[in-house]
C-alpha atoms as a PDB file:
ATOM      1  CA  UNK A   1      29.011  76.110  98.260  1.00  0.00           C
ATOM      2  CA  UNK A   2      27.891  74.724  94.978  1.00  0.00           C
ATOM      3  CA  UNK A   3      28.681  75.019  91.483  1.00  0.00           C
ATOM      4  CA  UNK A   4      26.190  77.652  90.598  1.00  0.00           C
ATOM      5  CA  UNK A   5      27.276  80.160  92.975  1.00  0.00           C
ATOM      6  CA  UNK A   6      30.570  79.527  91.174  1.00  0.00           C
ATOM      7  CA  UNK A   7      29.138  80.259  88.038  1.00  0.00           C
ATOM      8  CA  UNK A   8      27.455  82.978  88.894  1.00  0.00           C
ATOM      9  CA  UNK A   9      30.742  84.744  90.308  1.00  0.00           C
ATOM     10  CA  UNK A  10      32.506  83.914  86.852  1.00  0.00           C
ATOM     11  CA  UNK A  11      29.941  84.917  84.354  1.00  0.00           C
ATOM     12  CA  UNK A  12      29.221  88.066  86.338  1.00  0.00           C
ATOM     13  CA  UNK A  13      32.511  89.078  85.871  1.00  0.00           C
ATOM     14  CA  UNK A  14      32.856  87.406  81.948  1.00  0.00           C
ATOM     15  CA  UNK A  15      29.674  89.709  81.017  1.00  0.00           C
ATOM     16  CA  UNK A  16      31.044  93.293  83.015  1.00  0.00           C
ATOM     17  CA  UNK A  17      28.835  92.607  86.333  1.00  0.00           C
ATOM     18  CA  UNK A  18      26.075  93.093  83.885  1.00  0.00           C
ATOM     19  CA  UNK A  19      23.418  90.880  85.945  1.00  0.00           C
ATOM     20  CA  UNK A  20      20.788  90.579  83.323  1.00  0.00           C
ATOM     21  CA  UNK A  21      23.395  89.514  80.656  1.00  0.00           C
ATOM     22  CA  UNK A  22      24.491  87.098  83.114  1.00  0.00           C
ATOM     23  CA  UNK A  23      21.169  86.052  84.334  1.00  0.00           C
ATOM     24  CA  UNK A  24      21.143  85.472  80.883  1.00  0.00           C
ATOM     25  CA  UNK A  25      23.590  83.437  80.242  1.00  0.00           C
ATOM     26  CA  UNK A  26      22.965  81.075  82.804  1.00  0.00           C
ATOM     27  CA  UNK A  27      19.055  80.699  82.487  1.00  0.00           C
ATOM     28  CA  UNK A  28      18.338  82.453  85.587  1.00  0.00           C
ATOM     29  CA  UNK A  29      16.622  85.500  86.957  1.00  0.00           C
ATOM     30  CA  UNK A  30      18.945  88.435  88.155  1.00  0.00           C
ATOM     31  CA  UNK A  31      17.528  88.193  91.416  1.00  0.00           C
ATOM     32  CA  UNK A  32      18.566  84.474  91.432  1.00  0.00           C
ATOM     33  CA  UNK A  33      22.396  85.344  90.590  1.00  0.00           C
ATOM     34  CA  UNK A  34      22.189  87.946  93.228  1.00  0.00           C
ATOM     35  CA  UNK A  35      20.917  85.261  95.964  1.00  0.00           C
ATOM     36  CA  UNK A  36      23.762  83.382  94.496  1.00  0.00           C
ATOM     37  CA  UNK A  37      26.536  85.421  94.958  1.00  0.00           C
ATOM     38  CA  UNK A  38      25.620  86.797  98.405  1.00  0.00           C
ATOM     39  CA  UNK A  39      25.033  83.378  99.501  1.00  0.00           C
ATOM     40  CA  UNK A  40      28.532  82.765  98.653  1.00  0.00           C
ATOM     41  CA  UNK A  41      29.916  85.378 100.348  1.00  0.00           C
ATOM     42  CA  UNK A  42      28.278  84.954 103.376  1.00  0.00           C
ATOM     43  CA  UNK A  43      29.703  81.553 103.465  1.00  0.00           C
ATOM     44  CA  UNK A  44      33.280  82.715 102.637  1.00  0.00           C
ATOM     45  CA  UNK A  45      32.988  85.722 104.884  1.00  0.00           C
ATOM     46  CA  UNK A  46      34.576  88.060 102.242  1.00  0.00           C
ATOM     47  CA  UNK A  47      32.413  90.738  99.988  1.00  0.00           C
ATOM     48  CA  UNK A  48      33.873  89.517  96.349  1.00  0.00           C
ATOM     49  CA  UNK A  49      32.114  92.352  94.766  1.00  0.00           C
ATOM     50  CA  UNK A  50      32.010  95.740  95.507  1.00  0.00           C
ATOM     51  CA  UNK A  51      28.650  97.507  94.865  1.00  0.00           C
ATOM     52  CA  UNK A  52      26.264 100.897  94.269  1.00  0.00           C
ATOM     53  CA  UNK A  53      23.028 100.350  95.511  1.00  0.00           C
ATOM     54  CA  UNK A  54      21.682  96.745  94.198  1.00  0.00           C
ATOM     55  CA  UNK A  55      24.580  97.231  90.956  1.00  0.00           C
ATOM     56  CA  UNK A  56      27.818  95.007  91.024  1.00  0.00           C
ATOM     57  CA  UNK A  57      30.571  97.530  89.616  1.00  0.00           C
ATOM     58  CA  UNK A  58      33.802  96.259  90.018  1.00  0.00           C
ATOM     59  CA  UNK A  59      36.066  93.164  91.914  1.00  0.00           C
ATOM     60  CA  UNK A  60      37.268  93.755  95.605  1.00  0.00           C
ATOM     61  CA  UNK A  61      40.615  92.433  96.459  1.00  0.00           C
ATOM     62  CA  UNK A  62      39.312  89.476  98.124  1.00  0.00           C
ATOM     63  CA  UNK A  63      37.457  88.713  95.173  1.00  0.00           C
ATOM     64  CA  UNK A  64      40.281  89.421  92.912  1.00  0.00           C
ATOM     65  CA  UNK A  65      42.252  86.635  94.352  1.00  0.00           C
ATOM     66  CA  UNK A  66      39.592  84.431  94.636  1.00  0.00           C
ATOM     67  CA  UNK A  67      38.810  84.372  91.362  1.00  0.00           C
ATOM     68  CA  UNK A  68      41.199  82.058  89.996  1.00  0.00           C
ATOM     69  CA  UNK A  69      40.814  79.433  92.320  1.00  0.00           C
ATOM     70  CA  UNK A  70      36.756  80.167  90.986  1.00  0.00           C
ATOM     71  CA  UNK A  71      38.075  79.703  87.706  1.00  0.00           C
ATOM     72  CA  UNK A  72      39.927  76.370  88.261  1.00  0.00           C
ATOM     73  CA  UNK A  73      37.371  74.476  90.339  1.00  0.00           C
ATOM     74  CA  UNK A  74      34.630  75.545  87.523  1.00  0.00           C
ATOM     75  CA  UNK A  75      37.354  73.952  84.899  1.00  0.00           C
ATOM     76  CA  UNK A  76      37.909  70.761  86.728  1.00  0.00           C
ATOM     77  CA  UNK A  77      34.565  70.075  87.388  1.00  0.00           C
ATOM     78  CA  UNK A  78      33.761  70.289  83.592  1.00  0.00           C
ATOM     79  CA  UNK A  79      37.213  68.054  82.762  1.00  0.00           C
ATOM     80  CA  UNK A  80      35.447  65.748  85.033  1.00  0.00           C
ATOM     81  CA  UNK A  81      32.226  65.294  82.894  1.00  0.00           C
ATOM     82  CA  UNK A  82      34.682  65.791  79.750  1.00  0.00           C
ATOM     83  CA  UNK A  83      36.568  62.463  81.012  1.00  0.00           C
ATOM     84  CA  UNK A  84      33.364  60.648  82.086  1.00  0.00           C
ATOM     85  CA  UNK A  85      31.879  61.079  78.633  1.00  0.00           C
ATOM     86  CA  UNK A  86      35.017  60.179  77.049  1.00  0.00           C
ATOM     87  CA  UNK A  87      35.101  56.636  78.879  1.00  0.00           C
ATOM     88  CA  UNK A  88      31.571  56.416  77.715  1.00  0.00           C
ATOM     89  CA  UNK A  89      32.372  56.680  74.658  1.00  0.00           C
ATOM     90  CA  UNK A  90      35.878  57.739  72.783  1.00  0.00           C
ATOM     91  CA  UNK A  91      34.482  58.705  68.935  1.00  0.00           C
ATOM     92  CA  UNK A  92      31.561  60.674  69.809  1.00  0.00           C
ATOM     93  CA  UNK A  93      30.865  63.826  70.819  1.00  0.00           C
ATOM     94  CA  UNK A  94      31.254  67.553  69.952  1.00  0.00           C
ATOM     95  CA  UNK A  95      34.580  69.392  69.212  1.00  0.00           C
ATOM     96  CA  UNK A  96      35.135  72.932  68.519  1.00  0.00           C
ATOM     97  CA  UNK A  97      37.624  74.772  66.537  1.00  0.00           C
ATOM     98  CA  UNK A  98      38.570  78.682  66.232  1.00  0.00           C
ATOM     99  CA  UNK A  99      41.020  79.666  63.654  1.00  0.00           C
ATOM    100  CA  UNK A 100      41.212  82.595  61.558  1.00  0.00           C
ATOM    101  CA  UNK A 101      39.733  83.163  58.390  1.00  0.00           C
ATOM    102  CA  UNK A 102      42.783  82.441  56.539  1.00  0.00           C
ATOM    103  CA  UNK A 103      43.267  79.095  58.379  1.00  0.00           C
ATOM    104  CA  UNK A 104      39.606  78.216  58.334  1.00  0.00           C
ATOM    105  CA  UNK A 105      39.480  78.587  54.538  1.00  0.00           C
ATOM    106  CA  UNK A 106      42.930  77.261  53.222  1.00  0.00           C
ATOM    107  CA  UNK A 107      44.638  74.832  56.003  1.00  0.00           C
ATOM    108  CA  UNK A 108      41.675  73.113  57.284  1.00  0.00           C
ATOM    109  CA  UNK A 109      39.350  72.016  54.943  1.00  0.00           C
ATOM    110  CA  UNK A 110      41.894  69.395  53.856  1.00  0.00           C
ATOM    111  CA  UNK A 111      42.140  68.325  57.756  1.00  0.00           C
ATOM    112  CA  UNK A 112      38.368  68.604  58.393  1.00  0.00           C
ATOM    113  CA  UNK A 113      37.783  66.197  55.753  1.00  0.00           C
ATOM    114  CA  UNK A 114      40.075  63.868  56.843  1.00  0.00           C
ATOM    115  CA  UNK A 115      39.137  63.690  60.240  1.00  0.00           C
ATOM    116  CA  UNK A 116      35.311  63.334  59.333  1.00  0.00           C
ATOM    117  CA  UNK A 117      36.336  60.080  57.937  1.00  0.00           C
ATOM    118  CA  UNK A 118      38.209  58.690  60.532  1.00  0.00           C
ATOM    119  CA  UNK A 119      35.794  59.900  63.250  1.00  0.00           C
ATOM    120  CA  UNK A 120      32.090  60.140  61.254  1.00  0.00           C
ATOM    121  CA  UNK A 121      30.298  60.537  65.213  1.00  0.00           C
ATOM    122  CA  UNK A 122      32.226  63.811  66.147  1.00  0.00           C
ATOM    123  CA  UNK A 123      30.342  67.134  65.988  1.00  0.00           C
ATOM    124  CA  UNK A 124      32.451  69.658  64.617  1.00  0.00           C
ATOM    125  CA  UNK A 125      31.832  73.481  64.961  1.00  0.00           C
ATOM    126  CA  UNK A 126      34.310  76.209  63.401  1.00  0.00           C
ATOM    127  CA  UNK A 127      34.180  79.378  64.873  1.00  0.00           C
ATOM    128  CA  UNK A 128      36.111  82.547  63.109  1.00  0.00           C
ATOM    129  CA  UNK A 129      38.105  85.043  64.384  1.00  0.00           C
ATOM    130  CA  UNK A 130      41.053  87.379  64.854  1.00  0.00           C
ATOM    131  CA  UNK A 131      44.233  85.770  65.878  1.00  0.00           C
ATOM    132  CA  UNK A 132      43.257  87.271  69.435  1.00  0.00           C
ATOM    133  CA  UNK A 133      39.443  86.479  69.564  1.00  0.00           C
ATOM    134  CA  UNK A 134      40.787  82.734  68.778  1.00  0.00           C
ATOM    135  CA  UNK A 135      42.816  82.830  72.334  1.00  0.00           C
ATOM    136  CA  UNK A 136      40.018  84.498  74.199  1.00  0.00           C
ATOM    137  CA  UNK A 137      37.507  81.773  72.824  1.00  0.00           C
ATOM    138  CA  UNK A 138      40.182  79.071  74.086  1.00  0.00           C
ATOM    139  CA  UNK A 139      40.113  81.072  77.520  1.00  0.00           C
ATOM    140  CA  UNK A 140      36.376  80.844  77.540  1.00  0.00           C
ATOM    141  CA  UNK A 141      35.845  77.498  77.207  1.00  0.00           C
ATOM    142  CA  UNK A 142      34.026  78.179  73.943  1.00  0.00           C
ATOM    143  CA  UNK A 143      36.284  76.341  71.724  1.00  0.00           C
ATOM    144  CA  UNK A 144      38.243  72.832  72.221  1.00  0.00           C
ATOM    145  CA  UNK A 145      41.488  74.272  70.052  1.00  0.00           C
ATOM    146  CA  UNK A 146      42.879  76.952  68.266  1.00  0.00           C
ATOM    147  CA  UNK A 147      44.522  77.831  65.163  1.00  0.00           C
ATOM    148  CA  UNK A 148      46.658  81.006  64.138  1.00  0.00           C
ATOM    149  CA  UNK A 149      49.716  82.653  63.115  1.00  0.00           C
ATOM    150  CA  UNK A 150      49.987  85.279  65.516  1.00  0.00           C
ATOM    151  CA  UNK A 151      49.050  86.095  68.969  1.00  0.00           C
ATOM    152  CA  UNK A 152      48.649  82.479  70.326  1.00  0.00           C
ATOM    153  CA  UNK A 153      52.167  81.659  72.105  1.00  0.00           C
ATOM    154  CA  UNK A 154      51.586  85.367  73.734  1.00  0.00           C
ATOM    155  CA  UNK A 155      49.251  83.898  76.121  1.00  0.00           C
ATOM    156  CA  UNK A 156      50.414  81.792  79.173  1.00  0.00           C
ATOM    157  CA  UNK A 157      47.095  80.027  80.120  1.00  0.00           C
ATOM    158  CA  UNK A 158      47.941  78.384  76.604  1.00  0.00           C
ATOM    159  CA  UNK A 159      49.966  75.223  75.125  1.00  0.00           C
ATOM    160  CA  UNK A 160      50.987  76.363  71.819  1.00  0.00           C
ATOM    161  CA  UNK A 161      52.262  74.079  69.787  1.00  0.00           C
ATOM    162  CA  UNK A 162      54.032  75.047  65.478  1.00  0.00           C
ATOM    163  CA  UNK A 163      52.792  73.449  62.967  1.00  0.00           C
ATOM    164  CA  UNK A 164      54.054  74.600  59.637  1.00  0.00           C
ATOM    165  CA  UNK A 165      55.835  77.151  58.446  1.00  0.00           C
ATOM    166  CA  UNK A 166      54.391  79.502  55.067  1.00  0.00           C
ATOM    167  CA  UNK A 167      55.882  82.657  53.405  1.00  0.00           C
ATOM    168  CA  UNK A 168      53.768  85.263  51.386  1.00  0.00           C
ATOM    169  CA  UNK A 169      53.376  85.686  47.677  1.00  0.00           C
ATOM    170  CA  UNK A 170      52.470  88.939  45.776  1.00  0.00           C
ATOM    171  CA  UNK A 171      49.468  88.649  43.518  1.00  0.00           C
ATOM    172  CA  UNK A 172      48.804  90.659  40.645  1.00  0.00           C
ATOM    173  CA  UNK A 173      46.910  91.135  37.550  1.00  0.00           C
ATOM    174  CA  UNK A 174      48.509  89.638  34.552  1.00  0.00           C
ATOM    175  CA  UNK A 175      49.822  92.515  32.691  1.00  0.00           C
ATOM    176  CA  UNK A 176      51.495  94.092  35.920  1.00  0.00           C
ATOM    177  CA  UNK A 177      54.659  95.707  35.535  1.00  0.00           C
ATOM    178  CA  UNK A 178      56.111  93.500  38.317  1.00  0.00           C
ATOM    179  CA  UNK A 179      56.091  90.642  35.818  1.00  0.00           C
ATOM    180  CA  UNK A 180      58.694  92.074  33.709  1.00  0.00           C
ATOM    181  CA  UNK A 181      61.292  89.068  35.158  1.00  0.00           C
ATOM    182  CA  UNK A 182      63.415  91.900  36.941  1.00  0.00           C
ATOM    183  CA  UNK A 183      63.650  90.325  40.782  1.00  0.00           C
ATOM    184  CA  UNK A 184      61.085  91.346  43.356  1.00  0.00           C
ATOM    185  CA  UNK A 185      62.448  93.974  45.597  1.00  0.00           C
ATOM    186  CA  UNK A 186      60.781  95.828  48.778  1.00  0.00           C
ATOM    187  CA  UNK A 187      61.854  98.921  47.131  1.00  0.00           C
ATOM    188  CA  UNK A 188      60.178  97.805  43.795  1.00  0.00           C
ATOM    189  CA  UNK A 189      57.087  96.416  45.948  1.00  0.00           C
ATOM    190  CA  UNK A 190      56.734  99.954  48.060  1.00  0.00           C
ATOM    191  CA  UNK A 191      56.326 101.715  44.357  1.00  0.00           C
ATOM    192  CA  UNK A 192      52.812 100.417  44.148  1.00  0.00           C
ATOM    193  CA  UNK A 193      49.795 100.728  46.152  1.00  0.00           C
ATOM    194  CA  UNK A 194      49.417  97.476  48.516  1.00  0.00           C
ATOM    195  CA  UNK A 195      46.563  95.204  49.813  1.00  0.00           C
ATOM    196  CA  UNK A 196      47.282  93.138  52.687  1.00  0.00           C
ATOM    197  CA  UNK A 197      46.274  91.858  56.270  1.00  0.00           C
ATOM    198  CA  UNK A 198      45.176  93.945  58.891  1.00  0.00           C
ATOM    199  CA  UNK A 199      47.462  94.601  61.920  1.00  0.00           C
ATOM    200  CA  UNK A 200      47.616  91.173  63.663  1.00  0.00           C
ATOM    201  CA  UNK A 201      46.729  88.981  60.931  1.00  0.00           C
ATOM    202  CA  UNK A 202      48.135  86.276  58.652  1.00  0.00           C
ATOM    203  CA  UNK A 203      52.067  87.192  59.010  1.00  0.00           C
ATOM    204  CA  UNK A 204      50.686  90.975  58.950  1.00  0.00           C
ATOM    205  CA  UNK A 205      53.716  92.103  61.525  1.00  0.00           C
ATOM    206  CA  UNK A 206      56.801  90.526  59.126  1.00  0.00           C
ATOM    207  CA  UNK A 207      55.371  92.390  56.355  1.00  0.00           C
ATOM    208  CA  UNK A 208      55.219  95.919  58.555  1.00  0.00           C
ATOM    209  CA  UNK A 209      59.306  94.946  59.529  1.00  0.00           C
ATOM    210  CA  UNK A 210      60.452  94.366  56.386  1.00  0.00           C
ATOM    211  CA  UNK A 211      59.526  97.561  54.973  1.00  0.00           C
ATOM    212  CA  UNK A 212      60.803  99.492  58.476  1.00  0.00           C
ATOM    213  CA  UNK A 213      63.720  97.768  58.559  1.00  0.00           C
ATOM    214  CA  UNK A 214      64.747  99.038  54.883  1.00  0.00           C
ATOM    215  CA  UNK A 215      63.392 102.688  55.965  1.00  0.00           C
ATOM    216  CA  UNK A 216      60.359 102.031  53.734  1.00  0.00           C
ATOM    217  CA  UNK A 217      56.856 103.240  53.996  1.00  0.00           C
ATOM    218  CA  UNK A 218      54.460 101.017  51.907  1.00  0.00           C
ATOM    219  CA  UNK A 219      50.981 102.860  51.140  1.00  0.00           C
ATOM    220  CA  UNK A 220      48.465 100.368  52.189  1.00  0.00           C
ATOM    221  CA  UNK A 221      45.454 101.636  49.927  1.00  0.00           C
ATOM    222  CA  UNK A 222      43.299  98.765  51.718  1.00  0.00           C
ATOM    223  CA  UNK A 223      43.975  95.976  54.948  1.00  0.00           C
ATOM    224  CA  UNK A 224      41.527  92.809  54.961  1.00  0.00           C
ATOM    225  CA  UNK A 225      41.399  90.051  57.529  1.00  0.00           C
ATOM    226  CA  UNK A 226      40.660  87.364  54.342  1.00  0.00           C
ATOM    227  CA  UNK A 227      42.917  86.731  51.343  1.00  0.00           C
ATOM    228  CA  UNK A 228      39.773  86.277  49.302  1.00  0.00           C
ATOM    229  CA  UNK A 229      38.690  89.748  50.216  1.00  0.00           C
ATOM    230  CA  UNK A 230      42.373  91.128  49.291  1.00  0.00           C
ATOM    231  CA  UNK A 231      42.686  89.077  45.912  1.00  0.00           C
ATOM    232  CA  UNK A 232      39.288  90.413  44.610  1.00  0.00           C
ATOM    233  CA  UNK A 233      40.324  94.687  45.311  1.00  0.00           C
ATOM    234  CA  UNK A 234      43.525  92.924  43.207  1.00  0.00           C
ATOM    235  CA  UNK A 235      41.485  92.191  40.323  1.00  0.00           C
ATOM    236  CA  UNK A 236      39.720  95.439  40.550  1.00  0.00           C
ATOM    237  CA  UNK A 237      43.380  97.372  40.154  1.00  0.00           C
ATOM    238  CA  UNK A 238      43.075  98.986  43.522  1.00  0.00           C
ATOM    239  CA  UNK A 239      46.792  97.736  44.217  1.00  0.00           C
ATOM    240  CA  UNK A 240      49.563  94.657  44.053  1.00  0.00           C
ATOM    241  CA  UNK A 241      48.496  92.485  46.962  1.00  0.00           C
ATOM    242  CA  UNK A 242      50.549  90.599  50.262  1.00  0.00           C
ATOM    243  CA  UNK A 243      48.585  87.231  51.030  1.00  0.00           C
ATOM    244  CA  UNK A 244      49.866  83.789  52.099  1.00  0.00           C
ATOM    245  CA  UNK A 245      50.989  81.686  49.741  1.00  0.00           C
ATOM    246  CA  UNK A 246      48.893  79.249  50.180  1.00  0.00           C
ATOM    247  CA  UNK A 247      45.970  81.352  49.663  1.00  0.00           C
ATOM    248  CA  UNK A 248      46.882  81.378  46.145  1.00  0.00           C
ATOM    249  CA  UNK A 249      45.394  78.721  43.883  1.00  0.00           C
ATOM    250  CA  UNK A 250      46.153  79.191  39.795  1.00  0.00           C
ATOM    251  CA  UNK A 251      43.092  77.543  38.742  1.00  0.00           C
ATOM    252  CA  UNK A 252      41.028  79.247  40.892  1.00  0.00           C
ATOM    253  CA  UNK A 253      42.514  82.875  40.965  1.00  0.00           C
ATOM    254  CA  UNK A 254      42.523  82.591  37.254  1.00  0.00           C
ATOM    255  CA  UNK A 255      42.820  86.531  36.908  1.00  0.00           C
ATOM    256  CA  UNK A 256      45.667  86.883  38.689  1.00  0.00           C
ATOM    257  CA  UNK A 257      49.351  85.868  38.800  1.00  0.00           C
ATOM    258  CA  UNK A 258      51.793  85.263  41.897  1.00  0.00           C
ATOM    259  CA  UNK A 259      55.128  86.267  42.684  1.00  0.00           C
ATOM    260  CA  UNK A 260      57.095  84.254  45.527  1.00  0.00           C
ATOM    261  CA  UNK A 261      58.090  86.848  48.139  1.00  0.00           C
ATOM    262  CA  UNK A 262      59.585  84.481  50.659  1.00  0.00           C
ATOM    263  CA  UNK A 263      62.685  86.249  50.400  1.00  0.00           C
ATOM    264  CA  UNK A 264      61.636  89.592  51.341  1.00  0.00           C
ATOM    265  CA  UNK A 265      59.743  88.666  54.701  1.00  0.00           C
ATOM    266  CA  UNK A 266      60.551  86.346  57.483  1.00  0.00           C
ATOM    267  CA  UNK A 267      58.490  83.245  57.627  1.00  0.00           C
ATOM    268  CA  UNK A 268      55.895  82.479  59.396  1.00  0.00           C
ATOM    269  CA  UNK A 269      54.879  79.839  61.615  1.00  0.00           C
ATOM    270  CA  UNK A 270      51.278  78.744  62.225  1.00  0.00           C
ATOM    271  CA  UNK A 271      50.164  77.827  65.838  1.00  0.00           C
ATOM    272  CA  UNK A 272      47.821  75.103  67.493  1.00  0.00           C
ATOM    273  CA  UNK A 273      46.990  75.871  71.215  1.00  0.00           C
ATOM    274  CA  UNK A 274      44.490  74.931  73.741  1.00  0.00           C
ATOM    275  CA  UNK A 275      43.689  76.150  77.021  1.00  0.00           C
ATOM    276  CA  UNK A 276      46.239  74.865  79.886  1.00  0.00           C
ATOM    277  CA  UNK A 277      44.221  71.842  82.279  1.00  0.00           C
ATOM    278  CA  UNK A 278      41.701  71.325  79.926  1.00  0.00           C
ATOM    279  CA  UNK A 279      41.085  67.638  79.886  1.00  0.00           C
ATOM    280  CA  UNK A 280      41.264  66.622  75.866  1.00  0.00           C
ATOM    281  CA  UNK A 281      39.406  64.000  74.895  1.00  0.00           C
ATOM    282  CA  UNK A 282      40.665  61.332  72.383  1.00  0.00           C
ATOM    283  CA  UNK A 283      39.802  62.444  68.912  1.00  0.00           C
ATOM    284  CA  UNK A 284      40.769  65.557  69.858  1.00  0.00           C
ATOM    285  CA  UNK A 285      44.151  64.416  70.273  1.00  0.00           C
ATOM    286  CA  UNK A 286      43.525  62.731  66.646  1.00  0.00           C
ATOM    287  CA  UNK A 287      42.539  66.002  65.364  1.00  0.00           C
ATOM    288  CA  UNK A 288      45.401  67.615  66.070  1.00  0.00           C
ATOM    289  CA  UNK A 289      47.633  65.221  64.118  1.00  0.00           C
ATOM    290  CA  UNK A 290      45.478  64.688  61.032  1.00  0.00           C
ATOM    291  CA  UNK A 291      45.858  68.696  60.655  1.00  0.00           C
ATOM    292  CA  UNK A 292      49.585  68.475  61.643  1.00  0.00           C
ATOM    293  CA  UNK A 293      51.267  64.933  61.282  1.00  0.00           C
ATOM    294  CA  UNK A 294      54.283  65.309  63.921  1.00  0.00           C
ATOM    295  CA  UNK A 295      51.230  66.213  66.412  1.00  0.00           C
ATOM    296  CA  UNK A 296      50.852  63.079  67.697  1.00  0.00           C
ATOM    297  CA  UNK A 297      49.325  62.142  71.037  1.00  0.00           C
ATOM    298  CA  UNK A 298      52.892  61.347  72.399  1.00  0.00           C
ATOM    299  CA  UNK A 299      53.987  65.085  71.202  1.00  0.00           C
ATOM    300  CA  UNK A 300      51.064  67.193  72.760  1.00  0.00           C
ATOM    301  CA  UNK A 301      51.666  65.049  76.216  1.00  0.00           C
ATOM    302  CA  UNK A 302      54.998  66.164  76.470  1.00  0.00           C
ATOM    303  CA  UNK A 303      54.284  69.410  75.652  1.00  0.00           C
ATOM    304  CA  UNK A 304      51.229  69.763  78.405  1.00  0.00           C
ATOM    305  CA  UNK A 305      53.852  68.517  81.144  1.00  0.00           C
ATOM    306  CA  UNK A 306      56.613  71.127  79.816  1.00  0.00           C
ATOM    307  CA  UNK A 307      54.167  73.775  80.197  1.00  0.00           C
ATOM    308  CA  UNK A 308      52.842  72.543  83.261  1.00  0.00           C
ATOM    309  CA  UNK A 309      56.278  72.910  84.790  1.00  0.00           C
ATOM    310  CA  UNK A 310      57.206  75.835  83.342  1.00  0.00           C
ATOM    311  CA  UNK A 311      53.835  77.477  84.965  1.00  0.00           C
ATOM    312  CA  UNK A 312      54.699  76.023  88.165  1.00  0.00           C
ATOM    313  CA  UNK A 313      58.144  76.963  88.135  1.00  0.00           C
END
């Protein structure tokens, strides 16, 4: 048994038993992952893929349960090079972030910058997403941690840990009749045509319950995953828009005005996670607190063993 034939099992089943994706992936030929996989199986003594002809097309039981144990033998071996780098060397090497567009753009430039400076040898790459692409790139392996309002703490193979809590504004042009100083009301709000999130982004769902909860139908002219994208049909009068407060800057969004609406939806809480039994090294750990303070490494340890028993339990 080696590692490859381990690979090969996983990847085959990551790309949908597509062989040439997965020969692919791994810089092989598909006759190589093939060989792989059947010598595998001949040394288990259990078929972990069922077949048509030459064609893998689906899991067999056998396989099914096997493939977790797959899973955490391929992880550990990579925490094991993770920790051997790190006690090469503690402040280099690369670390990779997923967050959504409204995180990437508003909360972490501010925390990118800072950590730059205090670690100038890390690597950083930011890769975008919806709130559910960022846990399935923390499943993958493809990114270190993971940042997001929604979706995160719905996965168990994650730690999840808050960070801050936000509430929404409502931005409009200038001369808007919502600026009359009368108070902002749903019923007020549902008058006008809206921009906002998409389903599952940025707060998106405490928006959609407000408005059911008061019997209220809003007409959503136009849903964006970006506030930028929302803020600029604003300015072309499509509609009053819903974006996070913090994606609201007066000197920038010169054209526009905002209304605090933190009393008409629930607020939100923003999520860092990272895949359960990965092995962290140490300035990711520093990350994590220079974007959110009461993060420290002390924190996220005692958070890893809480999960760890929970899973176990």
């Amino acid at each position: 048994m080696n590692f490859q034939q381990l690979r090969s099992v996983r990847e085959a089943v990551r790309r949908g038993f597509n062989l040439t994706e997965v020969a692919a992936a791994l810089h092989t030929s598909q006759p190589g992952v093939s060989r792989q996989i059947r010598e595998l199986e001949d040394e288990l003594g259990v078929e972990l893929f069922l077949r048509v002809g030459k064609r893998l097309t689906g899991m067999t039981p056998p396989g099914q349960q096997l493939l977790p144990t797959v899973e955490r033998l391929l992880r550990e071996a990579e925490n094991l090079r993770q920790a051997a780098r790190d006690c090469a060397s503690h402040d280099v090497g690369p670390l990779s972030l997923a967050a959504t567009h409204s995180q990437a753009r508003y909360a972490l430039p501010g925390a990118v910058k800072d950590f730059r400076q205090l670690y100038p040898q890390v690597t950083l790459s930011l890769h975008q997403g919806s709130p559910r692409q960022v846990a399935q790139m923390l499943l993958n392996g493809e990114a270190d941690i993971g940042i997001a309002t929604e979706a995160l703490d719905q996965y168990d193979q994650l730690v999840t840990l808050p960070c801050y809590s936000w509430t929404h504004s409502v931005v409009v042009p200038p001369d808007h009749p919502l600026l009359d100083g009368e108070p902002l009301t749903l019923a007020r709000l549902a008058r006008f045509p809206m921009v906002t999130y998409d389903g599952g982004f940025t707060g998106r769902s405490h928006i959609d319950e407000a408005f059911a909860n008061e019997g209220l139908k809003p007409s959503i002219v136009l849903s964006a995953m970006d506030a930028d994208v929302i803020k600029t049909y604003v300015e072309l009068g499509m509609g009053v828009g819903v974006v996070a407060s913090i994606a609201f800057d007066p000197d920038r969004d010169r054209n526009l005005r905002a209304i605090d609406a933190g009393h008409l939806f629930a607020i939100n809480m923003t999520r860092l996670a990272f895949r359960r039994g990965a092995y962290l090294r140490g300035y990711a750990y520093g990350f994590m607190e220079t974007f959110a303070p009461p993060l420290t490494r002390e924190v996220v340890e005692q958070a890893v063993r809480q999960s760890t028993e929970v899973a176990a339990a």
